[in-house]
Protein backbone atom coordinates (compact mmCIF):
# COMPACT_ATOMS: atom_id res chain seq x y z
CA UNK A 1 11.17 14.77 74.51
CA UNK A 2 10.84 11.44 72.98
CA UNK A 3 7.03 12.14 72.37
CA UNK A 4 7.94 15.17 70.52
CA UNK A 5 10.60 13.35 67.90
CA UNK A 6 7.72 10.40 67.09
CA UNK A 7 5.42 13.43 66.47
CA UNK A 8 7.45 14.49 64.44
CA UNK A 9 8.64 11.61 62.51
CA UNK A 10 5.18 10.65 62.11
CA UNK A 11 4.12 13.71 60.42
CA UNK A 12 7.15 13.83 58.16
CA UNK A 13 6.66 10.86 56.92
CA UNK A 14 3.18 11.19 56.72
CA UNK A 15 3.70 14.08 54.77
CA UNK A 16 6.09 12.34 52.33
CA UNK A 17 3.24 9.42 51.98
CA UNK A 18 0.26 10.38 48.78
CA UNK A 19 -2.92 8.55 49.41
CA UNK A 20 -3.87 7.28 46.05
CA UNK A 21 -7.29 6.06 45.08
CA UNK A 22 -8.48 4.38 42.23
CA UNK A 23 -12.36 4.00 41.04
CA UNK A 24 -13.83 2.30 37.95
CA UNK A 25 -14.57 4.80 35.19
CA UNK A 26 -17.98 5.91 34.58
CA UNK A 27 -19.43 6.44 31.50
CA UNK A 28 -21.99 9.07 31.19
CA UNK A 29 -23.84 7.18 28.18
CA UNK A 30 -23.63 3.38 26.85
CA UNK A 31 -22.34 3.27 23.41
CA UNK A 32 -24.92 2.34 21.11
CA UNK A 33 -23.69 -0.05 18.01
CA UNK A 34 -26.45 1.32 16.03
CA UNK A 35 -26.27 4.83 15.79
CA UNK A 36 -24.90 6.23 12.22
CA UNK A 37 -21.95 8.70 12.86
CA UNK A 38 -21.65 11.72 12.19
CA UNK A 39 -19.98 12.77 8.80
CA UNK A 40 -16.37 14.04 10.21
CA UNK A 41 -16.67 11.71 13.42
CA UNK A 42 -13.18 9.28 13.72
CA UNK A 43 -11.10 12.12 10.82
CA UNK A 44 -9.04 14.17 13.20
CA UNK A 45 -6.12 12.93 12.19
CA UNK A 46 -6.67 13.26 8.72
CA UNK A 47 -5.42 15.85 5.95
CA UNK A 48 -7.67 17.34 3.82
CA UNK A 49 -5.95 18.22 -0.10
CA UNK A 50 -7.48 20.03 -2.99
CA UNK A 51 -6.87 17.75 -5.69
CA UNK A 52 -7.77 20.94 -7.89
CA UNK A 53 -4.62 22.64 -6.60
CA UNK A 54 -2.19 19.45 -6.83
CA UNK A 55 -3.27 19.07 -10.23
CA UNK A 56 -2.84 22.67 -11.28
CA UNK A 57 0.68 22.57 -10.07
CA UNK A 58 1.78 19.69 -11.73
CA UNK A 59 0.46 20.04 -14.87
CA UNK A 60 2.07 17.37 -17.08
CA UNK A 61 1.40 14.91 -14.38
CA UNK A 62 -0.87 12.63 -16.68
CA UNK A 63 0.90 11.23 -20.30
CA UNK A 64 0.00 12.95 -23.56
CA UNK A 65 1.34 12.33 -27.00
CA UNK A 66 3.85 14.45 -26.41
CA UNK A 67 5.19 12.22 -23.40
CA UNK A 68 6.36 9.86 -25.65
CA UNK A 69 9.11 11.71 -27.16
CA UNK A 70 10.08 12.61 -23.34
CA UNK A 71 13.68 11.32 -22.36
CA UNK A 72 14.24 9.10 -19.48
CA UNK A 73 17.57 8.01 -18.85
CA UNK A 74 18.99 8.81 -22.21
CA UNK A 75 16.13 6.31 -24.02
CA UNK A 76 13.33 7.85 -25.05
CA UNK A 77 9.77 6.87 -23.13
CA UNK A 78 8.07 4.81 -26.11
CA UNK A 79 11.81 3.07 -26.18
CA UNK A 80 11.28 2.07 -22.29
CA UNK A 81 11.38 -1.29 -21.02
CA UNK A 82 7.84 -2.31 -19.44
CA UNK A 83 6.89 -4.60 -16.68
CA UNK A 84 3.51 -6.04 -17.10
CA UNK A 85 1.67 -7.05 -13.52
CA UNK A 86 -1.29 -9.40 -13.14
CA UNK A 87 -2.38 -9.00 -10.10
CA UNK A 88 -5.54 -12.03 -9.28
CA UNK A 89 -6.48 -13.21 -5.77
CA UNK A 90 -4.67 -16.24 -5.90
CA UNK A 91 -1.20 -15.18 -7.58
CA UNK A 92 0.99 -12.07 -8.57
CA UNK A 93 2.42 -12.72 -11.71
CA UNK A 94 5.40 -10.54 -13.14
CA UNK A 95 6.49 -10.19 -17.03
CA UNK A 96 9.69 -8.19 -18.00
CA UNK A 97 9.71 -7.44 -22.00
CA UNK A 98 11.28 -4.96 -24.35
CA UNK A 99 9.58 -1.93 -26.15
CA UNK A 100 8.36 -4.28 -28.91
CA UNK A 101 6.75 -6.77 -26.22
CA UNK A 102 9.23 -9.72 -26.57
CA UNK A 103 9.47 -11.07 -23.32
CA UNK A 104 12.75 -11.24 -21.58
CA UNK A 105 11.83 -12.16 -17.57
CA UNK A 106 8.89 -14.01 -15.96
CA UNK A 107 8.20 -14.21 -12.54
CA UNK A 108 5.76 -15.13 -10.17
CA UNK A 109 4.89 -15.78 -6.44
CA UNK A 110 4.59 -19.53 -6.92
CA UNK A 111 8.08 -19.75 -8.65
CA UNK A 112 9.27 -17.83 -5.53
CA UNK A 113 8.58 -20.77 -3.23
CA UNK A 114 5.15 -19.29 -1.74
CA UNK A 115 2.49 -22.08 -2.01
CA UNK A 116 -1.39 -22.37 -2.08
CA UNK A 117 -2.85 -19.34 -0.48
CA UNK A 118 0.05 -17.53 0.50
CA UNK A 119 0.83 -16.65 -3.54
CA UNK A 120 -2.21 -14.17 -3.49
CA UNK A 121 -0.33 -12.07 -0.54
CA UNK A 122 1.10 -8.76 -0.63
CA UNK A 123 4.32 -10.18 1.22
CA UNK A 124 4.56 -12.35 -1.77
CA UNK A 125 4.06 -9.81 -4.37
CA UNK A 126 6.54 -7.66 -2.93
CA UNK A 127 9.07 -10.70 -2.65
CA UNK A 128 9.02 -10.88 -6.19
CA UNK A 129 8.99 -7.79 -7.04
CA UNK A 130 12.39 -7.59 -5.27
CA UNK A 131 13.62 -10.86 -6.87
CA UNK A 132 12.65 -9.66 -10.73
CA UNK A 133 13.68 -6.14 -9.89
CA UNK A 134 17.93 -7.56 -9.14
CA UNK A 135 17.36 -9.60 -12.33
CA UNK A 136 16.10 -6.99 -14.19
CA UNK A 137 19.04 -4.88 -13.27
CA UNK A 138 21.20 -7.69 -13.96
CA UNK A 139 19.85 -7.61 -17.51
CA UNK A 140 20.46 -4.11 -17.79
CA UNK A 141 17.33 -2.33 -17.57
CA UNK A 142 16.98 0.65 -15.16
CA UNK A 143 14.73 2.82 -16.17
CA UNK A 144 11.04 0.86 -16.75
CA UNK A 145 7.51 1.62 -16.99
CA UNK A 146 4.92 -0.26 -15.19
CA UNK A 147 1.22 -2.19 -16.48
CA UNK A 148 -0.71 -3.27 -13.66
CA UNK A 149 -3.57 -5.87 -14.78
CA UNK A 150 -6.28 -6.88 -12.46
CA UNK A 151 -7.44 -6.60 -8.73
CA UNK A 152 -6.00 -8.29 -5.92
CA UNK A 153 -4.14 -7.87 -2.50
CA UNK A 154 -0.74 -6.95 -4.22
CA UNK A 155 -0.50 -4.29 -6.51
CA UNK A 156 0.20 -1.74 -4.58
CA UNK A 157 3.13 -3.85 -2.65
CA UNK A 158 4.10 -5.60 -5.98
CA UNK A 159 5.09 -1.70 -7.69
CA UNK A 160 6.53 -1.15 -4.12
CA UNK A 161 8.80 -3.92 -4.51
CA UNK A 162 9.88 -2.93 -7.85
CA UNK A 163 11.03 0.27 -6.35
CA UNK A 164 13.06 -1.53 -3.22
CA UNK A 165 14.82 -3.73 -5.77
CA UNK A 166 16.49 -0.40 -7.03
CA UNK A 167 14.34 0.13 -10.49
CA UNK A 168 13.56 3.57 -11.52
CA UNK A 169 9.62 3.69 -12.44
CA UNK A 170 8.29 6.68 -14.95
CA UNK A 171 5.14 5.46 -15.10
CA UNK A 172 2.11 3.18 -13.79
CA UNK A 173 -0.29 2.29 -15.97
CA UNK A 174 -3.48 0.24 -15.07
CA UNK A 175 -4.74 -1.87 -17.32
CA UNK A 176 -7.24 -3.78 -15.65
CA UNK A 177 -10.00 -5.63 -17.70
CA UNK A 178 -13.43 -3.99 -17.10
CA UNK A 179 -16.53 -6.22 -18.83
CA UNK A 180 -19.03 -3.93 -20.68
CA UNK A 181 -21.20 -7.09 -20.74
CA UNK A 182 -20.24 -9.24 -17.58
CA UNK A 183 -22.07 -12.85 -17.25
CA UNK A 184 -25.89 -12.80 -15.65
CA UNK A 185 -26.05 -13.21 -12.29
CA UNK A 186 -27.05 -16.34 -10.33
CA UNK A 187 -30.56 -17.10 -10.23
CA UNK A 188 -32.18 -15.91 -6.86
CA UNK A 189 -32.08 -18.11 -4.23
CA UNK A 190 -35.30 -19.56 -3.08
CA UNK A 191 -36.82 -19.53 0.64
């Protein structure tokens, strides 16, 4: 009788026990750093959108010289406030003026507190942004349009910031410098 109940025992709890294996994974071919992929390889997660379509929707989605006499806010868009960006790899520089251009806030990274290398981040772009954005509302201006000037890590993050510090933007406008006639290049280097 006692036989029978260990018997039994053991194959309950044998029963109630999973046998679990592991084994290295095998590949079935070695990745190969030089092979070119394939056109759509690594974009499965990506949207595809007919600019065509977009575009056709929102017609007036681009200024004309009609868009000046457009009213934002109650002022009228030529009558907006602009904030002029220059954006350079080694500082983020911000410039509040008036319709007329008569400057009424500066800003930049470095008067921030951000130092050497850390004045050409995004982080400190956006920082500022912030900061001149609660002074600019201070001032009185709400409603602004935006001039970005040059390339560098934070123009996206500095009209960002200008956003999060509660300013209303109508419009971005790049004006970034492009050289018709840029300087000759460095003689070649010799081996």
């Amino acid at each position: 009788m006692i036989n029978v109940v260990r018997n039994t025992l053991r194959l309950s709890i044998n029963s109630l026990v999973r046998s679990f294996q592991t084994s290295a994974p095998v590949a079935s071919e070695k990745f190969d750093h030089k092979r070119i992929p394939a056109d759509d390889e690594g974009v499965q997660g990506e949207k595809i959108v007919d600019l065509d379509a977009v575009l056709k929707v929102k017609q007036n989605i681009f200024p004309t010289a009609e868009s000046d006499l457009q009213m934002y806010d109650g002022m009228l868009y030529k009558d907006l406030p602009v904030c002029n960006i220059r954006v350079s790899h080694n500082n983020t520089i911000f410039t509040m003026t008036d319709a007329v251009g008569i400057v009424k806030l500066i800003r930049s990274a470095g008067i921030e507190g951000f130092k050497n290398t850390k004045k050409g981040t995004n982080i400190a772009a956006q920082t500022t942004a912030i900061s001149i954005a609660n002074k600019a509302i201070a001032r009185g201006f709400r409603t602004i349009r935006v001039r970005v000037k040059g390339l560098g890590p934070g123009r996206l993050s500095a009209v960002k910031g200008l956003q999060m510090g509660g300013l209303n933007i109508v419009s971005v406008t790049d004006n970034t410098h492009i050289s018709w006639n840029p300087p000759r290049p460095r003689k070649a280097r010799r081996l």
